[in-house]
C-alpha atoms as a PDB file:
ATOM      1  CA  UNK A   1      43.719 -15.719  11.245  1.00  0.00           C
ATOM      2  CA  UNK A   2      43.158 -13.156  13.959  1.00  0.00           C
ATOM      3  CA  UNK A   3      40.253 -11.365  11.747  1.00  0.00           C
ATOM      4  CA  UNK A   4      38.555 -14.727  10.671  1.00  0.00           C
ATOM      5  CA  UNK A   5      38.447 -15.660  15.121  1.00  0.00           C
ATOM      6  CA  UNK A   6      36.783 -12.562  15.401  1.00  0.00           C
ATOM      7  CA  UNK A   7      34.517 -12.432  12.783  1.00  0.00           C
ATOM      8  CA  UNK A   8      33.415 -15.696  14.303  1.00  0.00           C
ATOM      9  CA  UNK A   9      33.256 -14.445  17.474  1.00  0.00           C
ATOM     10  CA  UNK A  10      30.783 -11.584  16.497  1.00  0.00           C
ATOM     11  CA  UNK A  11      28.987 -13.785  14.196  1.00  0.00           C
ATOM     12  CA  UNK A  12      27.816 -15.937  17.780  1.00  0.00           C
ATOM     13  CA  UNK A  13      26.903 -12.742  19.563  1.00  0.00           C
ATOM     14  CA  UNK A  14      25.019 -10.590  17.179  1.00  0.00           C
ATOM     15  CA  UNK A  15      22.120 -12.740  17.444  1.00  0.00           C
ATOM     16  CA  UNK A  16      22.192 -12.250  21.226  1.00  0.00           C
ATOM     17  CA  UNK A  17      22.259  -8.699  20.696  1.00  0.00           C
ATOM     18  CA  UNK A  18      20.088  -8.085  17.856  1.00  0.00           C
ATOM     19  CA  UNK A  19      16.762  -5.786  18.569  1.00  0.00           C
ATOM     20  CA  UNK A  20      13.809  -7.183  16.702  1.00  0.00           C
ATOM     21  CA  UNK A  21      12.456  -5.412  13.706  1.00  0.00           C
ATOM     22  CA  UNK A  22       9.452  -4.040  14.353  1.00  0.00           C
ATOM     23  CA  UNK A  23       6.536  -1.455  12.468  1.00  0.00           C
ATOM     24  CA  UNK A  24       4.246   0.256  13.345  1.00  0.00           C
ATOM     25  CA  UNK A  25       2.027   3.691  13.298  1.00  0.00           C
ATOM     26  CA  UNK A  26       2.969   5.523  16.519  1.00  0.00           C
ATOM     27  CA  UNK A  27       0.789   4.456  18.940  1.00  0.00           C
ATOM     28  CA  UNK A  28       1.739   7.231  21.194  1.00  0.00           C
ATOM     29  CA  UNK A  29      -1.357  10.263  20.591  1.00  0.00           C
ATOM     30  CA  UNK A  30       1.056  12.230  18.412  1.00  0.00           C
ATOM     31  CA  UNK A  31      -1.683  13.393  16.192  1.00  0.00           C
ATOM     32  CA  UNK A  32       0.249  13.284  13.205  1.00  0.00           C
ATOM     33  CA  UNK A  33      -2.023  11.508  10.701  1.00  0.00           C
ATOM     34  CA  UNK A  34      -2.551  12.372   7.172  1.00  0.00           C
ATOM     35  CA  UNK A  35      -4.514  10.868   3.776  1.00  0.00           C
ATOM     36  CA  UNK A  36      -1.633  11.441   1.288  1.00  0.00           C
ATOM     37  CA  UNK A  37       0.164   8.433   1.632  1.00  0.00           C
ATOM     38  CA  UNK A  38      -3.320   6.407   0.980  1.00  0.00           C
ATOM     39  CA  UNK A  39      -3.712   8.828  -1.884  1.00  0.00           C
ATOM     40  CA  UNK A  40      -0.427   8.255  -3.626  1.00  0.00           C
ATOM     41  CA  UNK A  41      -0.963   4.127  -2.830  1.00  0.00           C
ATOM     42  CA  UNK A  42      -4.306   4.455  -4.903  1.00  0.00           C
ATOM     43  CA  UNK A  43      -2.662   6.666  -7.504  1.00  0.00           C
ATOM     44  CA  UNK A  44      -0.200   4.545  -8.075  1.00  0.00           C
ATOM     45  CA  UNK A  45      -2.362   0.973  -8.284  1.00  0.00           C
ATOM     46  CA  UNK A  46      -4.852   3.632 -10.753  1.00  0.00           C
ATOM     47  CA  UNK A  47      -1.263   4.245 -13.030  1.00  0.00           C
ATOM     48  CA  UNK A  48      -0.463   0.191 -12.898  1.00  0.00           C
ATOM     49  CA  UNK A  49      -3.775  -0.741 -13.943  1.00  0.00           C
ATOM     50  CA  UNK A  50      -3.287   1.758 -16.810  1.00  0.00           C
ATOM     51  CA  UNK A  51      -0.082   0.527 -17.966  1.00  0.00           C
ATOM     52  CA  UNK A  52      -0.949  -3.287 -17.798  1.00  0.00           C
ATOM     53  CA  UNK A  53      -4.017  -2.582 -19.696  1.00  0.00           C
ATOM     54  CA  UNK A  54      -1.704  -0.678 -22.547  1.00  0.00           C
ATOM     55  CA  UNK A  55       1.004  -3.592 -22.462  1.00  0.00           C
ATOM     56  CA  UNK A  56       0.774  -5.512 -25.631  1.00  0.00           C
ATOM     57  CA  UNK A  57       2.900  -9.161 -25.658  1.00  0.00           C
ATOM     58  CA  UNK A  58       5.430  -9.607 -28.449  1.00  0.00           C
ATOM     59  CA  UNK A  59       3.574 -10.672 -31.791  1.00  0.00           C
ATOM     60  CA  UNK A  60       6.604 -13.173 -32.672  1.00  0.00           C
ATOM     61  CA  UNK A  61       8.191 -15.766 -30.663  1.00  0.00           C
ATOM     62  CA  UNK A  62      11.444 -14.172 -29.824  1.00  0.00           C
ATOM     63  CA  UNK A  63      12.271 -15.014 -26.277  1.00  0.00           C
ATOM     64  CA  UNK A  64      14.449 -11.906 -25.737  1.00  0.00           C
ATOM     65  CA  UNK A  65      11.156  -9.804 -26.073  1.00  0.00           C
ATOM     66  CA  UNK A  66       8.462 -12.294 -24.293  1.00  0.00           C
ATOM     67  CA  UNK A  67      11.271 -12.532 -21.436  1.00  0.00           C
ATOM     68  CA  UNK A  68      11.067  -8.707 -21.004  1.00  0.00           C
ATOM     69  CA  UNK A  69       7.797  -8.523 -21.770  1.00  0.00           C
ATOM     70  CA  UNK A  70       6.577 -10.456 -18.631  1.00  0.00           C
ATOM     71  CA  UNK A  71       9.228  -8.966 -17.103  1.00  0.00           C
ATOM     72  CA  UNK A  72       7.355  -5.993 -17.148  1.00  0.00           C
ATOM     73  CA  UNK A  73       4.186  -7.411 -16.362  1.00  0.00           C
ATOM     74  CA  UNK A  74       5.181  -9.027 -13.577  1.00  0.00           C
ATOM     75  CA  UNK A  75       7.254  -5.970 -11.870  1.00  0.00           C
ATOM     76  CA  UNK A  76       3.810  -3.723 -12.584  1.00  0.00           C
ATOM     77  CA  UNK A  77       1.607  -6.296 -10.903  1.00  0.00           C
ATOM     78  CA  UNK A  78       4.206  -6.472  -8.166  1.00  0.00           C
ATOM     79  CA  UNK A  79       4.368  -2.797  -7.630  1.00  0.00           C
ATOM     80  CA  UNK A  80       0.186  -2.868  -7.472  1.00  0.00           C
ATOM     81  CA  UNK A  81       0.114  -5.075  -4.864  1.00  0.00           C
ATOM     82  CA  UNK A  82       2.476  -3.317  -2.941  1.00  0.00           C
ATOM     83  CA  UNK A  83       0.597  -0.449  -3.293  1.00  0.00           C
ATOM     84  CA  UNK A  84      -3.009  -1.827  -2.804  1.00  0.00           C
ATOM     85  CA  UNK A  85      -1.365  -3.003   0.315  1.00  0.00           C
ATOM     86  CA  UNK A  86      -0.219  -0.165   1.695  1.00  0.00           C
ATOM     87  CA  UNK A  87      -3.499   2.249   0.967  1.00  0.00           C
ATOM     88  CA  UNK A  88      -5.305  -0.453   2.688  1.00  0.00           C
ATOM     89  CA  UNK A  89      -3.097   0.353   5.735  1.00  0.00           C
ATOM     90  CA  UNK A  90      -3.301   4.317   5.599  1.00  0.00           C
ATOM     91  CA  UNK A  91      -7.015   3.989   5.979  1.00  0.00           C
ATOM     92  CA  UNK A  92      -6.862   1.315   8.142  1.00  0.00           C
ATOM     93  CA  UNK A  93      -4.386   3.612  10.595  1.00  0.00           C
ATOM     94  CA  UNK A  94      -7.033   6.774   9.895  1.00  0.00           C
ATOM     95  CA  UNK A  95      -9.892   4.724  11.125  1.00  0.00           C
ATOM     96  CA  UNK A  96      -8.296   2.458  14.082  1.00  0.00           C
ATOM     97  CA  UNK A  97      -5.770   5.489  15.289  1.00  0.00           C
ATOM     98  CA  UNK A  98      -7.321   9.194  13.949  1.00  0.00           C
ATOM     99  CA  UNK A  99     -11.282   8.891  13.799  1.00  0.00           C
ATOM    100  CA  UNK A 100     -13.047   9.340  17.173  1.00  0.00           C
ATOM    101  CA  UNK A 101     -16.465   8.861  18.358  1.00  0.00           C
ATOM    102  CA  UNK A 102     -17.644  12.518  17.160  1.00  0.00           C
ATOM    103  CA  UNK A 103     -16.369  11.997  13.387  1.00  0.00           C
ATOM    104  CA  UNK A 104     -18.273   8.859  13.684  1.00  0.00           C
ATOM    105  CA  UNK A 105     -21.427  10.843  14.631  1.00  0.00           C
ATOM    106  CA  UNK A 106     -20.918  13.057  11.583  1.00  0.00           C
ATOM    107  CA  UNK A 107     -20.667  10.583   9.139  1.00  0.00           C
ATOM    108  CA  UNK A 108     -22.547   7.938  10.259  1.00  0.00           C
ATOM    109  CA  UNK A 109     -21.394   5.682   7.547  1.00  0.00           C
ATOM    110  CA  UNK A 110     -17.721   6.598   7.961  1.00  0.00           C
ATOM    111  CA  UNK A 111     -16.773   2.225   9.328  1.00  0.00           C
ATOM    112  CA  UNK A 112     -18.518   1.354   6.374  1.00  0.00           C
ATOM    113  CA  UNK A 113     -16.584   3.573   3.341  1.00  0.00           C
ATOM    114  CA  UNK A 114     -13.627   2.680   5.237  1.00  0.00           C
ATOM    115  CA  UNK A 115     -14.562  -1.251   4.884  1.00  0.00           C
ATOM    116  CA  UNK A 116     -15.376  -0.739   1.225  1.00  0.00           C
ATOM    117  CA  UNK A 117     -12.043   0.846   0.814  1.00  0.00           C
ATOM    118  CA  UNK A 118     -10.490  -2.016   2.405  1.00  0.00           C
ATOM    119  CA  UNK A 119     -12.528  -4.240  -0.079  1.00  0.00           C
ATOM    120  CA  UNK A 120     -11.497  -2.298  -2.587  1.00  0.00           C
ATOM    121  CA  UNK A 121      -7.907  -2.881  -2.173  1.00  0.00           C
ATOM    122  CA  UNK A 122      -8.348  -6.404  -2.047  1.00  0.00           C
ATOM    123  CA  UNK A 123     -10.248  -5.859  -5.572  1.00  0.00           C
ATOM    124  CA  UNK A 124      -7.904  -4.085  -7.563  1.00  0.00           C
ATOM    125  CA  UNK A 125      -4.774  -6.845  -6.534  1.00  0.00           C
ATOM    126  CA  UNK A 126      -7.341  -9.290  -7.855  1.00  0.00           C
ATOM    127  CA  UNK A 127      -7.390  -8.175 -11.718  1.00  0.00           C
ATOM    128  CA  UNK A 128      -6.166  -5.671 -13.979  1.00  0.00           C
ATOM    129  CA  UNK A 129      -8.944  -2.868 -14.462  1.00  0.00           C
ATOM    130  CA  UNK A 130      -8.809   0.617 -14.674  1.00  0.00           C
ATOM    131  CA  UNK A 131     -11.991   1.021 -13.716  1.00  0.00           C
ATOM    132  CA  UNK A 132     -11.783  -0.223 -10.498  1.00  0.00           C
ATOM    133  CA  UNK A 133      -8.721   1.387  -9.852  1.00  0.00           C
ATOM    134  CA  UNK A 134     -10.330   4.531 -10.560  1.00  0.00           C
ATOM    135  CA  UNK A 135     -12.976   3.576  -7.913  1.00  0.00           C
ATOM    136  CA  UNK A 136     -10.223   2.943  -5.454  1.00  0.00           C
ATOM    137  CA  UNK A 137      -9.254   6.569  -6.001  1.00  0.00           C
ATOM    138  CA  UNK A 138     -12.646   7.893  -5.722  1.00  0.00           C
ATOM    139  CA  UNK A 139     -13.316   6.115  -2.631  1.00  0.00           C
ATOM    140  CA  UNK A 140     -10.019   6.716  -1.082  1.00  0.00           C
ATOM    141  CA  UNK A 141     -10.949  10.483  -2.196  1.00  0.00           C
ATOM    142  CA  UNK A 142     -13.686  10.523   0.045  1.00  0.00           C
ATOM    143  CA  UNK A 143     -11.769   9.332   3.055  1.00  0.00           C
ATOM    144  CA  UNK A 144      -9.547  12.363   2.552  1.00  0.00           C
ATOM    145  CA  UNK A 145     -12.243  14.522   2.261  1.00  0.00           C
ATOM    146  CA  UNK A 146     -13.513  13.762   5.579  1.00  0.00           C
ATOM    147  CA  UNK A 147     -10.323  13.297   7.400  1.00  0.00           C
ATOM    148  CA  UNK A 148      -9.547  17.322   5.911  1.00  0.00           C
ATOM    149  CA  UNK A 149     -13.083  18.542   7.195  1.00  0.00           C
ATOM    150  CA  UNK A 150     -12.206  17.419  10.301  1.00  0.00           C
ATOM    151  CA  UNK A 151      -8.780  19.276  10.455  1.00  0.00           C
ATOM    152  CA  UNK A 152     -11.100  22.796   9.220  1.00  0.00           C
END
């Protein structure tokens, strides 16, 4: 009886006392920034792509196999999105938080391969194709290669 007054008890204050969840790139100049995280994202939606592409459905109508069939499916597309999401956000964070004004002057056209990245993301959640997943890679690729030029 004792346990069950107290669990009640802390049940009506943890709310009170609870910190919100938050997330979030440091925002503090800590200068620790880095393309592998987009690269492994776009890696990863390039390998999801592949193996939706290979998946073949069940040729009979046994539910056991069309249940794990889409079963499949549905955790690969899952998994893509997650990680179309998140590359969009590590080159997002590189261009909002890491490029200044004189890697802008370099590479003039550095806003607009990080837009088309973006776009790209958006892209690859919106069918399956290895091609364009490969582009996402590519692209992404050529974000890292400035971001690393500017580290030389």
């Amino acid at each position: 009886m004792l346990s069950t007054c107290w669990s009640k008890a802390i049940a009506l204050l943890e709310p009170a006392h609870t910190l919100p969840k938050v997330s979030a790139h440091c925002d503090v100049p800590c200068g620790v920034y880095e393309p592998d995280s987009m690269m492994w994202a776009a890696e990863t939606v390039f390998k999801m792509d592949e193996k939706l592409a290979a998946l073949t459905p069940p040729s009979n109508g046994d539910a056991s196999a069309w249940a794990s069939y889409e079963n499949t499916a549905a955790r690969m597309v899952a998994t893509k999105e997650e990680y179309a999401q998140k590359c969009k956000k590590e080159v997002l964070i590189l261009w909002t938080d890491y490029f200044k004004p004189e890697h802008f002057a370099k590479w003039s056209d550095l806003s607009d391969r990080v837009l088309k990245v973006a776009k790209q993301c958006s892209t690859v959640k919106r069918g399956v194709s290895p091609e364009e997943a490969q582009k996402l890679k590519d692209m992404a690729g050529e974000i890292a290669d400035i971001f690393k030029q500017t580290k030389a």
